[in-house]
Each structure stands twice: as structure tokens, then as C-alpha cells.
PDB file of N, CA and C in Angstrom:
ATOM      1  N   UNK A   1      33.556  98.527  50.885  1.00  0.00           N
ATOM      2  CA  UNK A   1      33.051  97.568  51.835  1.00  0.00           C
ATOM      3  C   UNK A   1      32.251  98.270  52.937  1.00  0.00           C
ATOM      4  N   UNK A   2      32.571  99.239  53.453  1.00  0.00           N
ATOM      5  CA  UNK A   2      31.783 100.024  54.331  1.00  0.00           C
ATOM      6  C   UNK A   2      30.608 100.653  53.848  1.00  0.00           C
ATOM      7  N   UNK A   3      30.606 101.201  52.881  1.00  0.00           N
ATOM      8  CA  UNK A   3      29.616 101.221  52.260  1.00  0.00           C
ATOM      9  C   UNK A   3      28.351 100.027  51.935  1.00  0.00           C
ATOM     10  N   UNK A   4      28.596  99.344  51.673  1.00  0.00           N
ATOM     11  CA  UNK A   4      28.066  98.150  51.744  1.00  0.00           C
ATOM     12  C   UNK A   4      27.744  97.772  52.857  1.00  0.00           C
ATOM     13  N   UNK A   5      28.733  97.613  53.891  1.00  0.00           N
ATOM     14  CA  UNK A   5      27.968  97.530  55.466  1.00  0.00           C
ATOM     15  C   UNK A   5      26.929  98.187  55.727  1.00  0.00           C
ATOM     16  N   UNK A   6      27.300  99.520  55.485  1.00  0.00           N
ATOM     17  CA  UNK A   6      25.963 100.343  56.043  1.00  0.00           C
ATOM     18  C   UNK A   6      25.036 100.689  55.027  1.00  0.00           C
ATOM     19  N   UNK A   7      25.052  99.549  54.728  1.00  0.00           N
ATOM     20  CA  UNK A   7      23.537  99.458  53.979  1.00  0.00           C
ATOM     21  C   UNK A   7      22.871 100.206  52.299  1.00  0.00           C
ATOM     22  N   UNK A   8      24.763 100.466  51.981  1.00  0.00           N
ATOM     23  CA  UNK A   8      24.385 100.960  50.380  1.00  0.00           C
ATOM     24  C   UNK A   8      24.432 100.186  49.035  1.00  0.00           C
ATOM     25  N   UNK A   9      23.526 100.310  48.510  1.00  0.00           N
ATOM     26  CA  UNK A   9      23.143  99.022  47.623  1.00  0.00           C
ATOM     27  C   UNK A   9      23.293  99.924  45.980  1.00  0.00           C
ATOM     28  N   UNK A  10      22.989 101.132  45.978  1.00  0.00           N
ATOM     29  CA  UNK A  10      22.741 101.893  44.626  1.00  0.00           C
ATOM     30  C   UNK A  10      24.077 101.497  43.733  1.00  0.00           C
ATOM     31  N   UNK A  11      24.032 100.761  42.641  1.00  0.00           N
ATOM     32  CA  UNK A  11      25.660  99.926  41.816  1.00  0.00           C
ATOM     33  C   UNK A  11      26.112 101.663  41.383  1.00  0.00           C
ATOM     34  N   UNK A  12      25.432 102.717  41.090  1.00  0.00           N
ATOM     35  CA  UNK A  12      26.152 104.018  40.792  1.00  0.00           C
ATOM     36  C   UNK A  12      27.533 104.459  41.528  1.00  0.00           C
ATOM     37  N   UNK A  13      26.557 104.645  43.115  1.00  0.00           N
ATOM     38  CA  UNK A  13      27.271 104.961  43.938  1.00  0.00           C
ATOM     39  C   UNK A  13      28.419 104.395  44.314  1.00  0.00           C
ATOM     40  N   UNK A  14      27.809 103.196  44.241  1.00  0.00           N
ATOM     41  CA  UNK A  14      29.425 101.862  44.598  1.00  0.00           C
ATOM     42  C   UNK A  14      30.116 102.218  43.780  1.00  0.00           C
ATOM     43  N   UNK A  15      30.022 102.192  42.474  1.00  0.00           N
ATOM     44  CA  UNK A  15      31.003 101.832  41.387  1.00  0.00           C
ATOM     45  C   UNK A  15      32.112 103.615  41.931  1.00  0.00           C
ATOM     46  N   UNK A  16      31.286 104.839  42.016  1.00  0.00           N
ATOM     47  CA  UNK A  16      32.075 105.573  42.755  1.00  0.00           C
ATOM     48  C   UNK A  16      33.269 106.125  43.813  1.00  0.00           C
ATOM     49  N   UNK A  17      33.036 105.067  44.545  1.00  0.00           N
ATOM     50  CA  UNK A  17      33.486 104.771  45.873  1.00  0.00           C
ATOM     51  C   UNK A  17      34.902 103.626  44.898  1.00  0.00           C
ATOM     52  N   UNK A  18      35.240 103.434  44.071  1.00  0.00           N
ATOM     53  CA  UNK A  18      35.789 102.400  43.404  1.00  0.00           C
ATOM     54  C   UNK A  18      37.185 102.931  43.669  1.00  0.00           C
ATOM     55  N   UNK A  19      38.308 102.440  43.815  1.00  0.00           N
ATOM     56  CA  UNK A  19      39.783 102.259  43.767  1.00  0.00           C
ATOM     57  C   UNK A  19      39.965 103.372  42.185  1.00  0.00           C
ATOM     58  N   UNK A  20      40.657 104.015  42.639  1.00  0.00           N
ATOM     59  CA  UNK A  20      41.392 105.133  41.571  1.00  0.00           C
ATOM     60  C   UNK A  20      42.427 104.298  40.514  1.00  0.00           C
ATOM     61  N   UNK A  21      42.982 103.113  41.017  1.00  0.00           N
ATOM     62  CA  UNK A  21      43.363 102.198  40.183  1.00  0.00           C
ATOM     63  C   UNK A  21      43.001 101.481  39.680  1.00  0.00           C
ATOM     64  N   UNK A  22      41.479 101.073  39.535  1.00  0.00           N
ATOM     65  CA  UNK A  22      40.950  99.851  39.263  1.00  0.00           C
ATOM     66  C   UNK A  22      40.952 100.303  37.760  1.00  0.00           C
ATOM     67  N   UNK A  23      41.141  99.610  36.567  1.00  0.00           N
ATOM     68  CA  UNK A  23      41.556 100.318  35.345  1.00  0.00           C
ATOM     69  C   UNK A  23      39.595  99.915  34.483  1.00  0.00           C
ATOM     70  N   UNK A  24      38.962  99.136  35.471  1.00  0.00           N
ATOM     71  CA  UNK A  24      37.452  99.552  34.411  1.00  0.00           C
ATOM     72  C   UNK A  24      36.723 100.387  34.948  1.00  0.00           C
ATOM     73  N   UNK A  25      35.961 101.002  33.438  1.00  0.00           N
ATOM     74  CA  UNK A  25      34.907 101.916  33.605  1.00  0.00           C
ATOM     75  C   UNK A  25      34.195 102.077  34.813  1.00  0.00           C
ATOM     76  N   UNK A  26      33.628 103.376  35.166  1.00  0.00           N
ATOM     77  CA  UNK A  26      32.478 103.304  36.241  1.00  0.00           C
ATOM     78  C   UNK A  26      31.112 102.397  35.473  1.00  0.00           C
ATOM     79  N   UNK A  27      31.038 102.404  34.590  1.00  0.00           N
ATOM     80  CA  UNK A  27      30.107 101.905  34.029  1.00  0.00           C
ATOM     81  C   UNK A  27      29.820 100.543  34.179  1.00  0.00           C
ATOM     82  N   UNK A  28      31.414  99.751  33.792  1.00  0.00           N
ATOM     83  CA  UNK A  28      31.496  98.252  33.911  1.00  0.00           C
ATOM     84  C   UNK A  28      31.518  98.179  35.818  1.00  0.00           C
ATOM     85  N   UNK A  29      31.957  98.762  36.190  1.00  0.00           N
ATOM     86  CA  UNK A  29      31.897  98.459  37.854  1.00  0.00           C
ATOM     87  C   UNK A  29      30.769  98.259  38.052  1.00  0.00           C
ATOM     88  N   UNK A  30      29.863  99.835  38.287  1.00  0.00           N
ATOM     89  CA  UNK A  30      28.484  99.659  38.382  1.00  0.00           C
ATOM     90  C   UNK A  30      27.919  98.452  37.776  1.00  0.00           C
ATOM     91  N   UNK A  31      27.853  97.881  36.625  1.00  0.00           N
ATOM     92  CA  UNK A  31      27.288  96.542  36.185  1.00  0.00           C
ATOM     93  C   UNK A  31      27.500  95.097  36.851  1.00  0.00           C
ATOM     94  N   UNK A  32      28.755  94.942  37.020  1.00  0.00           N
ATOM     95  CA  UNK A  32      29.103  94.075  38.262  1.00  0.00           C
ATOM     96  C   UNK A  32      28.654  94.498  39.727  1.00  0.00           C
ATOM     97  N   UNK A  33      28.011  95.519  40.132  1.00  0.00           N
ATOM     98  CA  UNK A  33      27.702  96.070  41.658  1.00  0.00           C
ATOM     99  C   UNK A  33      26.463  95.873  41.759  1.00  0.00           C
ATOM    100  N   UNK A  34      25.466  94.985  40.675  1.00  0.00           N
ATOM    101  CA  UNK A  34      24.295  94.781  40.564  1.00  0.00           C
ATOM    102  C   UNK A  34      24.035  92.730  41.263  1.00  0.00           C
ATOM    103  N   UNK A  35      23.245  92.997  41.536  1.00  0.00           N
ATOM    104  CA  UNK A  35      22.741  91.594  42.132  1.00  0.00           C
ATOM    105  C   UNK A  35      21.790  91.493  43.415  1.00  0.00           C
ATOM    106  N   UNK A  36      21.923  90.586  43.564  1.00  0.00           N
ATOM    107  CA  UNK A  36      21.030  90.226  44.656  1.00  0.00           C
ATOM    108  C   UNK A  36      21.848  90.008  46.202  1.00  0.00           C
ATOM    109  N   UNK A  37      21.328  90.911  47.143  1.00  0.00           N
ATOM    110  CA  UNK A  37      22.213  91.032  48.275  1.00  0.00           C
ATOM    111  C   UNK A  37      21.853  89.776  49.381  1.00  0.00           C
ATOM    112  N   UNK A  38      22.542  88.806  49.056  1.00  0.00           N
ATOM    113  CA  UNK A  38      22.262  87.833  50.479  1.00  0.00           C
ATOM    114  C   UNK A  38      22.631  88.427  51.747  1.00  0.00           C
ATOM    115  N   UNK A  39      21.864  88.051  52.329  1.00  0.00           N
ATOM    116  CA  UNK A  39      22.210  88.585  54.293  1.00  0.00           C
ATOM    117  C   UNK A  39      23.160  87.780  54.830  1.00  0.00           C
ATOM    118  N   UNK A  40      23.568  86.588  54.392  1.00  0.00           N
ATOM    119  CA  UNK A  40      24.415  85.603  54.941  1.00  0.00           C
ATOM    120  C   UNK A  40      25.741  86.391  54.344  1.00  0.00           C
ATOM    121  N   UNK A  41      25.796  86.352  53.309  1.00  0.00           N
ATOM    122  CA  UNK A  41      27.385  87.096  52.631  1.00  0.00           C
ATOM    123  C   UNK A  41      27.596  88.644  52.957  1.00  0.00           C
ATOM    124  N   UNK A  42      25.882  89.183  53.340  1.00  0.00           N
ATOM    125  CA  UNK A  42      26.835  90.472  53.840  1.00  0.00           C
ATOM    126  C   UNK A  42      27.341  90.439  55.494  1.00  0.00           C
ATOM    127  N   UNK A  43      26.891  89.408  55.881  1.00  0.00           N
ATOM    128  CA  UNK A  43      27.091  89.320  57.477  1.00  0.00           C
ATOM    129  C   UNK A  43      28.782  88.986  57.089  1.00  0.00           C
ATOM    130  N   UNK A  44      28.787  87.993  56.269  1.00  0.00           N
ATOM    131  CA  UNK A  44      30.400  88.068  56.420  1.00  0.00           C
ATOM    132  C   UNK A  44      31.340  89.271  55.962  1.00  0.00           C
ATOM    133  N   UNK A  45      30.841  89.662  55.504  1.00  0.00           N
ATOM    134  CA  UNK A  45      31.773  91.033  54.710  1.00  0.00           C
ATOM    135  C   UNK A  45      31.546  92.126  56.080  1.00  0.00           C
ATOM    136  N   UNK A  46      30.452  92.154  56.891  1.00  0.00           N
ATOM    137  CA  UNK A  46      30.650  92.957  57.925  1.00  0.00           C
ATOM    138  C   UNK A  46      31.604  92.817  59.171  1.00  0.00           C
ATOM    139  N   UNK A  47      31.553  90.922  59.365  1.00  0.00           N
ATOM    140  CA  UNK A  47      32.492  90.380  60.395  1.00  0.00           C
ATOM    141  C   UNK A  47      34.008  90.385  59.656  1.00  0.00           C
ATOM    142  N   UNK A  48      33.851  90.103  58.470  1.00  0.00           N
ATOM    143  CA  UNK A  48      35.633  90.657  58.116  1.00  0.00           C
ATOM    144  C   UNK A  48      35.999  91.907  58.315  1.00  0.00           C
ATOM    145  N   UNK A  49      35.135  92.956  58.070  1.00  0.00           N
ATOM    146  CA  UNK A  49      35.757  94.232  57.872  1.00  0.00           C
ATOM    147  C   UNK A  49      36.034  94.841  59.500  1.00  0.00           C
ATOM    148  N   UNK A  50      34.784  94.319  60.306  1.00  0.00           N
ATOM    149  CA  UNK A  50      35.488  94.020  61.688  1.00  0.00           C
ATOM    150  C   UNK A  50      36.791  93.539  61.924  1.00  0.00           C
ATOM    151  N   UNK A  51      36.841  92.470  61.997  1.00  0.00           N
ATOM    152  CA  UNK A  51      37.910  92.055  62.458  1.00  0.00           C
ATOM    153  C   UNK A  51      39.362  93.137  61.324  1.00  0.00           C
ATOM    154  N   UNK A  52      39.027  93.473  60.314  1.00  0.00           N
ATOM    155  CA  UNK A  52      39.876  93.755  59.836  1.00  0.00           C
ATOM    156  C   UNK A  52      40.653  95.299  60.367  1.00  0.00           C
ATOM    157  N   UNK A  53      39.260  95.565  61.656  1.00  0.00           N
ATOM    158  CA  UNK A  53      39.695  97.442  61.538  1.00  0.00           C
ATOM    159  C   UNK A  53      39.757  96.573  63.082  1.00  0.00           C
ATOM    160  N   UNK A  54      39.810  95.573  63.736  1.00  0.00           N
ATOM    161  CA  UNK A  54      40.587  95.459  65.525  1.00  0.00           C
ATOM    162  C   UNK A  54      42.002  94.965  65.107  1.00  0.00           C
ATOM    163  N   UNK A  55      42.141  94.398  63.962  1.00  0.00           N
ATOM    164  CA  UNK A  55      43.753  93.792  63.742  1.00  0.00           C
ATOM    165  C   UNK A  55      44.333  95.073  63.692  1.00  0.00           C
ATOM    166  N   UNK A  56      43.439  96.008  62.855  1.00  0.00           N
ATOM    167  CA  UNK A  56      44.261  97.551  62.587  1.00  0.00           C
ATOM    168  C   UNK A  56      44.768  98.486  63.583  1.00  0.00           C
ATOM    169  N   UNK A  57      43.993  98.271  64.910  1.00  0.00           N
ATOM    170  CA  UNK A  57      43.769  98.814  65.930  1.00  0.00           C
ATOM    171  C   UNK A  57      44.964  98.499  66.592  1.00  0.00           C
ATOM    172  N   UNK A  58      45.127  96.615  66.687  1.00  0.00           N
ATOM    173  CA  UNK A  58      45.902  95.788  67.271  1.00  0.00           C
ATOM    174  C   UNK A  58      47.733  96.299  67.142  1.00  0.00           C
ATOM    175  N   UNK A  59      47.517  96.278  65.746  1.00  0.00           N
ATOM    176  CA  UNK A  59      48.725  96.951  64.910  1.00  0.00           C
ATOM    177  C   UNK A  59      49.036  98.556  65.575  1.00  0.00           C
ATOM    178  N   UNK A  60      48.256  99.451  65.813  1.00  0.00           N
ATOM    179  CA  UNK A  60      48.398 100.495  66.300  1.00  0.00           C
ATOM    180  C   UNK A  60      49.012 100.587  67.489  1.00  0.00           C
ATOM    181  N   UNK A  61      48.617  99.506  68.062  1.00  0.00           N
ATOM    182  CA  UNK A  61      48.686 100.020  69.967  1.00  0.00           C
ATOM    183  C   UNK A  61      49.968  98.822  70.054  1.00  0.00           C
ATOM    184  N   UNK A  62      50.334  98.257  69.436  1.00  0.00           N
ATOM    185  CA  UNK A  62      51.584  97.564  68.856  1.00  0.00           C
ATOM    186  C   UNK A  62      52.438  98.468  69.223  1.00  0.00           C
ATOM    187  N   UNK A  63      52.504  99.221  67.782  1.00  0.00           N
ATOM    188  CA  UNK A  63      53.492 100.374  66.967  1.00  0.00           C
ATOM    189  C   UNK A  63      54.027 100.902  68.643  1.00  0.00           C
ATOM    190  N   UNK A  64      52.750 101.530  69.335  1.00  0.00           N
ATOM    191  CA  UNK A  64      52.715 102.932  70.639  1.00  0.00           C
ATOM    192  C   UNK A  64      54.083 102.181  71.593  1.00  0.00           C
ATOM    193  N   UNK A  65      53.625 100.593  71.558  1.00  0.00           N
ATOM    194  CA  UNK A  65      54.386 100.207  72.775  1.00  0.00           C
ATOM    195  C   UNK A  65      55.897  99.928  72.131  1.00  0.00           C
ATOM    196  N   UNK A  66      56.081  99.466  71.533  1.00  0.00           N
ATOM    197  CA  UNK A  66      57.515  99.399  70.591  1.00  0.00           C
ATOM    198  C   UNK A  66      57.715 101.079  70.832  1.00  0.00           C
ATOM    199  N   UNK A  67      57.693 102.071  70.183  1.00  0.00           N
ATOM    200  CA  UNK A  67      57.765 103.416  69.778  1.00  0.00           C
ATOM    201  C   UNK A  67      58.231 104.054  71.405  1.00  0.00           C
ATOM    202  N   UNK A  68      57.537 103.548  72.779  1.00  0.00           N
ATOM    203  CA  UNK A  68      57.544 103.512  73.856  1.00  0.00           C
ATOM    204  C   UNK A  68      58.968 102.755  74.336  1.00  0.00           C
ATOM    205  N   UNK A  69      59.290 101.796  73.994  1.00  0.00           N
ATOM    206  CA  UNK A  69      60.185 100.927  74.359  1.00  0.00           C
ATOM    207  C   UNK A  69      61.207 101.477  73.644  1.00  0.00           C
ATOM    208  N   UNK A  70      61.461 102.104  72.512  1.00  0.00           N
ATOM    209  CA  UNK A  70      62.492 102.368  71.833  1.00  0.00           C
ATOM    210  C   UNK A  70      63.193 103.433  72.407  1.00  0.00           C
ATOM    211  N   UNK A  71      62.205 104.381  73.129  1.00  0.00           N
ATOM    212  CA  UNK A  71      62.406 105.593  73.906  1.00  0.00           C
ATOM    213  C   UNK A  71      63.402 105.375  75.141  1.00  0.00           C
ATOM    214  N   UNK A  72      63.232 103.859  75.576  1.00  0.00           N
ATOM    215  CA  UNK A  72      63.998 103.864  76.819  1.00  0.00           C
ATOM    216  C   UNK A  72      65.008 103.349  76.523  1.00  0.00           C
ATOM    217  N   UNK A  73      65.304 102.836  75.550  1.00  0.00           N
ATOM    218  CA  UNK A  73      66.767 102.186  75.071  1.00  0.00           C
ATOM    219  C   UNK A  73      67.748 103.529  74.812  1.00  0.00           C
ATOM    220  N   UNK A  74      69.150 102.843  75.712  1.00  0.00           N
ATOM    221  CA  UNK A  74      70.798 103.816  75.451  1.00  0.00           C
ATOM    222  C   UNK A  74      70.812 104.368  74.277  1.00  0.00           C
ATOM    223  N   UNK A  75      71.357 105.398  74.124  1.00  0.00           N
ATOM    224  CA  UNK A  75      71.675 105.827  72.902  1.00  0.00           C
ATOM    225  C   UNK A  75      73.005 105.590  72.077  1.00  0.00           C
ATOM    226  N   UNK A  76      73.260 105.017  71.283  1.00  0.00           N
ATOM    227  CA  UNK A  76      74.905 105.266  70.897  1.00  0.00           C
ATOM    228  C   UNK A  76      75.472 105.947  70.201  1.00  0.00           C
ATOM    229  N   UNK A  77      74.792 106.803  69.379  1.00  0.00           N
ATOM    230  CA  UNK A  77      74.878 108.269  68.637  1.00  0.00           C
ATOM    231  C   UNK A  77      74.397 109.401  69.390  1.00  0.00           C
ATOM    232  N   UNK A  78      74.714 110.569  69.140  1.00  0.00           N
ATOM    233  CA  UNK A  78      73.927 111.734  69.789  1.00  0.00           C
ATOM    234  C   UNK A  78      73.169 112.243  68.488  1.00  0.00           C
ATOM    235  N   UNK A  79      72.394 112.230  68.212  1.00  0.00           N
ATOM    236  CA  UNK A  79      71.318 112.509  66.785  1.00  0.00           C
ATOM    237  C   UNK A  79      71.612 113.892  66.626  1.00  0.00           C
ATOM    238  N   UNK A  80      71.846 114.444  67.273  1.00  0.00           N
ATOM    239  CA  UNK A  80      72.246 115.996  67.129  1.00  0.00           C
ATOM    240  C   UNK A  80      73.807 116.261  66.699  1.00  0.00           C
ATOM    241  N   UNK A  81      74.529 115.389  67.304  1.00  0.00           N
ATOM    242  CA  UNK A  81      75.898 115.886  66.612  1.00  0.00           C
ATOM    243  C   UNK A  81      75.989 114.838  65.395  1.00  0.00           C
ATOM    244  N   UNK A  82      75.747 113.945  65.230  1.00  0.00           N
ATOM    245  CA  UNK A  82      75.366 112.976  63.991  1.00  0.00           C
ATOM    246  C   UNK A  82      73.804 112.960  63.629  1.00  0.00           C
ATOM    247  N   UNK A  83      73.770 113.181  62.711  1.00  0.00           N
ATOM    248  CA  UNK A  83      72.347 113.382  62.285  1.00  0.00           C
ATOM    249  C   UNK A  83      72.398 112.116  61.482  1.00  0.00           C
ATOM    250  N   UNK A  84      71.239 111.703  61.234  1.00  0.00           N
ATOM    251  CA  UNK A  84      70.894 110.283  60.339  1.00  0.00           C
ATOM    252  C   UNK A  84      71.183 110.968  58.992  1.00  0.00           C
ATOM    253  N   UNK A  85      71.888 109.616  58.029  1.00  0.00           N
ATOM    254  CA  UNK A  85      72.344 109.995  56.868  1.00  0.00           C
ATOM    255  C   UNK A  85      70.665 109.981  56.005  1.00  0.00           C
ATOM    256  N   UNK A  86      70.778 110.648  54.718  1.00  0.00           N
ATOM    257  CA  UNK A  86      69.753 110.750  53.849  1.00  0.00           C
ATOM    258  C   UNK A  86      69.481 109.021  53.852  1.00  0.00           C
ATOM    259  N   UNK A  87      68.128 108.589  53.568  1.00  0.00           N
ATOM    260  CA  UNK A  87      67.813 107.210  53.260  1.00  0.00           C
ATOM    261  C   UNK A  87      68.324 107.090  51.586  1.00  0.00           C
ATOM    262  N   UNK A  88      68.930 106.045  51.610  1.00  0.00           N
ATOM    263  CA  UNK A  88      69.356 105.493  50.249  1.00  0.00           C
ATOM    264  C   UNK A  88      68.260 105.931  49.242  1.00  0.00           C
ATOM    265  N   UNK A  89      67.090 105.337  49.322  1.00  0.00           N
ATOM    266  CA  UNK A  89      66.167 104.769  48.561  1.00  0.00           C
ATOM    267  C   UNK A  89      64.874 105.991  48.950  1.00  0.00           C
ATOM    268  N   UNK A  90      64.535 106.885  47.407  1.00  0.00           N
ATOM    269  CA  UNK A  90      63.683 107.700  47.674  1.00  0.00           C
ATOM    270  C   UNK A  90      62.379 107.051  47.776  1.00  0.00           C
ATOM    271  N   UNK A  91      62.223 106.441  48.466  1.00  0.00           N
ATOM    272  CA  UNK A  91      60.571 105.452  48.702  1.00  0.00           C
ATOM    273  C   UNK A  91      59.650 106.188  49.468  1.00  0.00           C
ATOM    274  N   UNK A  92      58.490 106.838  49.783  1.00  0.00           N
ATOM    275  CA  UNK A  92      57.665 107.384  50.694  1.00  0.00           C
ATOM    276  C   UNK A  92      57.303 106.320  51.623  1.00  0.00           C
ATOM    277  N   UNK A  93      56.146 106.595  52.410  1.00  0.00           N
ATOM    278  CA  UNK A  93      55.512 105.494  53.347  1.00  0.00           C
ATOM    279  C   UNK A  93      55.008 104.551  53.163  1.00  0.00           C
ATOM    280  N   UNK A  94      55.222 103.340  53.207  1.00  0.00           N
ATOM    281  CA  UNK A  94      54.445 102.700  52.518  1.00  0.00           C
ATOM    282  C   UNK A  94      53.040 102.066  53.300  1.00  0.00           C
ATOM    283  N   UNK A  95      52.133 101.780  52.966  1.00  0.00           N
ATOM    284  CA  UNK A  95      50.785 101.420  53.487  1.00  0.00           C
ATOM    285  C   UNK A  95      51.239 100.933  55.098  1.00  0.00           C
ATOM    286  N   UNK A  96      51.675  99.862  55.348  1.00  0.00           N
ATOM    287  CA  UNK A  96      52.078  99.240  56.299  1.00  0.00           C
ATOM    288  C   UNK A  96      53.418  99.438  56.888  1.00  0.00           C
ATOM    289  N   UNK A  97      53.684 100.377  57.391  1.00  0.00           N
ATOM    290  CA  UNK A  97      54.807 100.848  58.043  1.00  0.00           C
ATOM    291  C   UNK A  97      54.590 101.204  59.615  1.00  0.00           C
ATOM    292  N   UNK A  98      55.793 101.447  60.218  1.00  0.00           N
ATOM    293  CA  UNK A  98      55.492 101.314  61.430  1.00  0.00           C
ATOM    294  C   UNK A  98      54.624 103.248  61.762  1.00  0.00           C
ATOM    295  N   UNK A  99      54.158 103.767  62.724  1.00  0.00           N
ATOM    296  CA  UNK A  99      53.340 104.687  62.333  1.00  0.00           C
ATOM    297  C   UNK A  99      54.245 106.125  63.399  1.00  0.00           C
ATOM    298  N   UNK A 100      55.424 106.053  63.609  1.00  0.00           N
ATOM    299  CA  UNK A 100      56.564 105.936  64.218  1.00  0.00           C
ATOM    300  C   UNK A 100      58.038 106.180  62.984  1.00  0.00           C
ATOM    301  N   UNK A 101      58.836 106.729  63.886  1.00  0.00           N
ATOM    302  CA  UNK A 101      60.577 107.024  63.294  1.00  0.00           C
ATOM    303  C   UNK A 101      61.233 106.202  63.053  1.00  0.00           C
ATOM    304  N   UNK A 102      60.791 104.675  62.776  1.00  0.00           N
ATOM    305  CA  UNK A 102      61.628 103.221  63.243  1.00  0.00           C
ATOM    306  C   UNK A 102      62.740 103.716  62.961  1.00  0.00           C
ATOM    307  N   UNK A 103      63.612 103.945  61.705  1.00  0.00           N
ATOM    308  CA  UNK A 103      64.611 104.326  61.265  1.00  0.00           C
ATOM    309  C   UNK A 103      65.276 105.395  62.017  1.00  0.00           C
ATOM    310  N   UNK A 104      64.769 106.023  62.762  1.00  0.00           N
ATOM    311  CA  UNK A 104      65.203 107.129  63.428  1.00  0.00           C
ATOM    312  C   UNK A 104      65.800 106.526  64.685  1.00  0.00           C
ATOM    313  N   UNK A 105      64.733 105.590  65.060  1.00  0.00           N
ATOM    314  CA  UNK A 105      65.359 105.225  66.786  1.00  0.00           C
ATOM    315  C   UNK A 105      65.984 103.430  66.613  1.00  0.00           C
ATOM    316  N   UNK A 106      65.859 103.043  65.503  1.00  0.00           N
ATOM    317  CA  UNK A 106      67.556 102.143  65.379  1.00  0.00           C
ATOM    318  C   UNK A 106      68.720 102.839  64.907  1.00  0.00           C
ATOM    319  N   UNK A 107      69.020 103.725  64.163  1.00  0.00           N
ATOM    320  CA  UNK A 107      70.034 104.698  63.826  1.00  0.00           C
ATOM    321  C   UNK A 107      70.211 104.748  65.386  1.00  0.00           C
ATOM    322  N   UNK A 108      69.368 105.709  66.377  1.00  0.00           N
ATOM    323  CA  UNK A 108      70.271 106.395  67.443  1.00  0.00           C
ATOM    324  C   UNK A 108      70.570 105.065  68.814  1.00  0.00           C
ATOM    325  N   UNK A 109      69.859 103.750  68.593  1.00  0.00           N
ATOM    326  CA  UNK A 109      69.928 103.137  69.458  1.00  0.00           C
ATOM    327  C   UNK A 109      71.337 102.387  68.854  1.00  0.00           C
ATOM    328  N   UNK A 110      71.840 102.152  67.758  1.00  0.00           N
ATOM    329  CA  UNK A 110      72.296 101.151  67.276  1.00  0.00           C
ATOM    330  C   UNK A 110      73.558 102.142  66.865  1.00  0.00           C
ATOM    331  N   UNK A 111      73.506 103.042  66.681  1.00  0.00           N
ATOM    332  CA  UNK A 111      74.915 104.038  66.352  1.00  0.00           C
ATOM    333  C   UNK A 111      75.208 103.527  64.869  1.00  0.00           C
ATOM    334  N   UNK A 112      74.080 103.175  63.960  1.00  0.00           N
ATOM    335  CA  UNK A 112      74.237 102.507  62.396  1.00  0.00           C
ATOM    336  C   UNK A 112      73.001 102.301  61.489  1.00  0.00           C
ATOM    337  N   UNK A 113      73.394 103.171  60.672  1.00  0.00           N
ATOM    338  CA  UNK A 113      71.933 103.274  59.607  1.00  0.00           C
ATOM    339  C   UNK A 113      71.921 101.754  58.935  1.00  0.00           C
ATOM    340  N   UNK A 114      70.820 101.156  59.874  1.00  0.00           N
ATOM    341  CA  UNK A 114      70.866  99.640  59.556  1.00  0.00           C
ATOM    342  C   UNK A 114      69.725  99.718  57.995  1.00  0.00           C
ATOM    343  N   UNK A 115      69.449 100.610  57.908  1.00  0.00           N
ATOM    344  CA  UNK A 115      68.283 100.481  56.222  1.00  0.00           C
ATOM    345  C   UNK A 115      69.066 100.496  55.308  1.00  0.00           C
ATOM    346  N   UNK A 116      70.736 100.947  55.702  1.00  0.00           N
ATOM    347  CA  UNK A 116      70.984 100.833  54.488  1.00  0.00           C
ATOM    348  C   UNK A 116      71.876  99.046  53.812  1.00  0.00           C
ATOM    349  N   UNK A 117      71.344  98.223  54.754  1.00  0.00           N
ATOM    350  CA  UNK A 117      71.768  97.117  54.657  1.00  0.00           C
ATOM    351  C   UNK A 117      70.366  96.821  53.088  1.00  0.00           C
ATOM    352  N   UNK A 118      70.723  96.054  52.373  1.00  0.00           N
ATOM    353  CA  UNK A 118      69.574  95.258  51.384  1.00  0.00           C
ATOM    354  C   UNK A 118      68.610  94.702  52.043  1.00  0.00           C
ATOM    355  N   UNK A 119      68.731  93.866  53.015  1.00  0.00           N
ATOM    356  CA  UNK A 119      67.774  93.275  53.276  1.00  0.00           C
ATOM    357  C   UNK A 119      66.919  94.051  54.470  1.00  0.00           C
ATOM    358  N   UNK A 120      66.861  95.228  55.260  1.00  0.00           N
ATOM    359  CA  UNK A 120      66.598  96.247  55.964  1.00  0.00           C
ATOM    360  C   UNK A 120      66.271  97.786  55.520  1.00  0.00           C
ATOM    361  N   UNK A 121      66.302  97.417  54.169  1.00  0.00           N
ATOM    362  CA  UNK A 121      65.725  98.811  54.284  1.00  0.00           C
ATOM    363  C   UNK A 121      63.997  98.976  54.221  1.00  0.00           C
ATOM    364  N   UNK A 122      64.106 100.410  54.840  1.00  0.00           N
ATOM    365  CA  UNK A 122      62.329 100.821  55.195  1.00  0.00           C
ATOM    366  C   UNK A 122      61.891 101.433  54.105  1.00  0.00           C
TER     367      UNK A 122
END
């Protein structure tokens, strides 16, 4: 999509720029990346991708103030003489996570590894 914003039209290149998962050819991409570029539809694909990177932003400066607020909350564990147990569930980060220890600072605020409830885990 950014690509496209700024003004790249070559279906090669696009089809390049393509998702590592997308399971068709560069070939078939590129063939679909061919057409005729209306100015009306790329204006919208520019005002979405806007708005899509201030929601992202929004989300960020979110995370800071939570992450901030969590800092000033009591502690009811000492993280040092109890250390947080291993997470149940070997899961990495996932796309949309907080950008922050969440798990770290409800463990020490809450004196209870609340992820390892089913419906709470990170």
C-alpha cells in the first residue's frame, strides 16, 4: 500500500513487495497488479493508510500511558524474591500486543500470574 501511495505503479515491483504468505506466484500477483490507476481509489487507499498509521500511533502513546500508570501502582510481590513463573503457553509476540511487560506488571501489581487463567492469557 505504501508503495502504491508513493506513486509505484510497475505490477513487477508490486507483486515483490507481496506478503511472504500469499501462496500465488509473483507472476499471478504481478498480473492482477495491472490496471488502470483511478485517482479517486488511490486517494482512498492513501486516506486509509493514514488514518491507519494515527490509530497506530494512537495505540502507541496508549500502551506509554498505561505502561506509565502501571509503574505507579503497589506492588504485592517483590519480583526479585518471586520471580514470574515461566508463561504456560510457548506463544511469541503477537502482532498486536501491548509494546510493554503487561504480564510482568500484573504479576507484580496483582501478586498472581493472571495469564495463566484461559481466558487471560497473553
Amino acid at each position: 500500500m505504501r508503495a502504491l501511495v508513493g506513486g509505484e505503479r510497475d505490477p513487477e515491483r508490486l507483486a515483490k513487495l507481496q506478503n511472504e504468505r500469499v501462496q500465488a506466484s509473483r507472476e499471478e500477483i504481478a498480473r492482477r497488479r495491472e490496471g488502470n490507476w483511478r485517482e479517486e481509489l488511490l486517494f482512498v487507499v492513501e486516506q486509509s493508510l493514514a488514518m491507519y498509521d494515527t490509530y497506530h500511533e494512537k495505540i502507541a502513546a496508549c500502551d506509554q500511558r498505561l505502561e506509565a500508570h502501571w509503574k505507579t501502582m503497589n506492588a504485592k510481590v517483590d519480583v526479585e524474591a518471586q520471580p514470574l513463573p515461566p508463561a504456560r503457553r510457548g506463544k511469541g509476540p503477537r502482532k498486536h500486543q501491548p509494546r510493554y511487560d503487561l504480564r510482568g506488571e500484573l504479576y507484580r501489581v496483582t501478586g498472581v500470574d493472571l495469564t495463566q487463567l484461559d481466558v487471560l492469557t497473553a
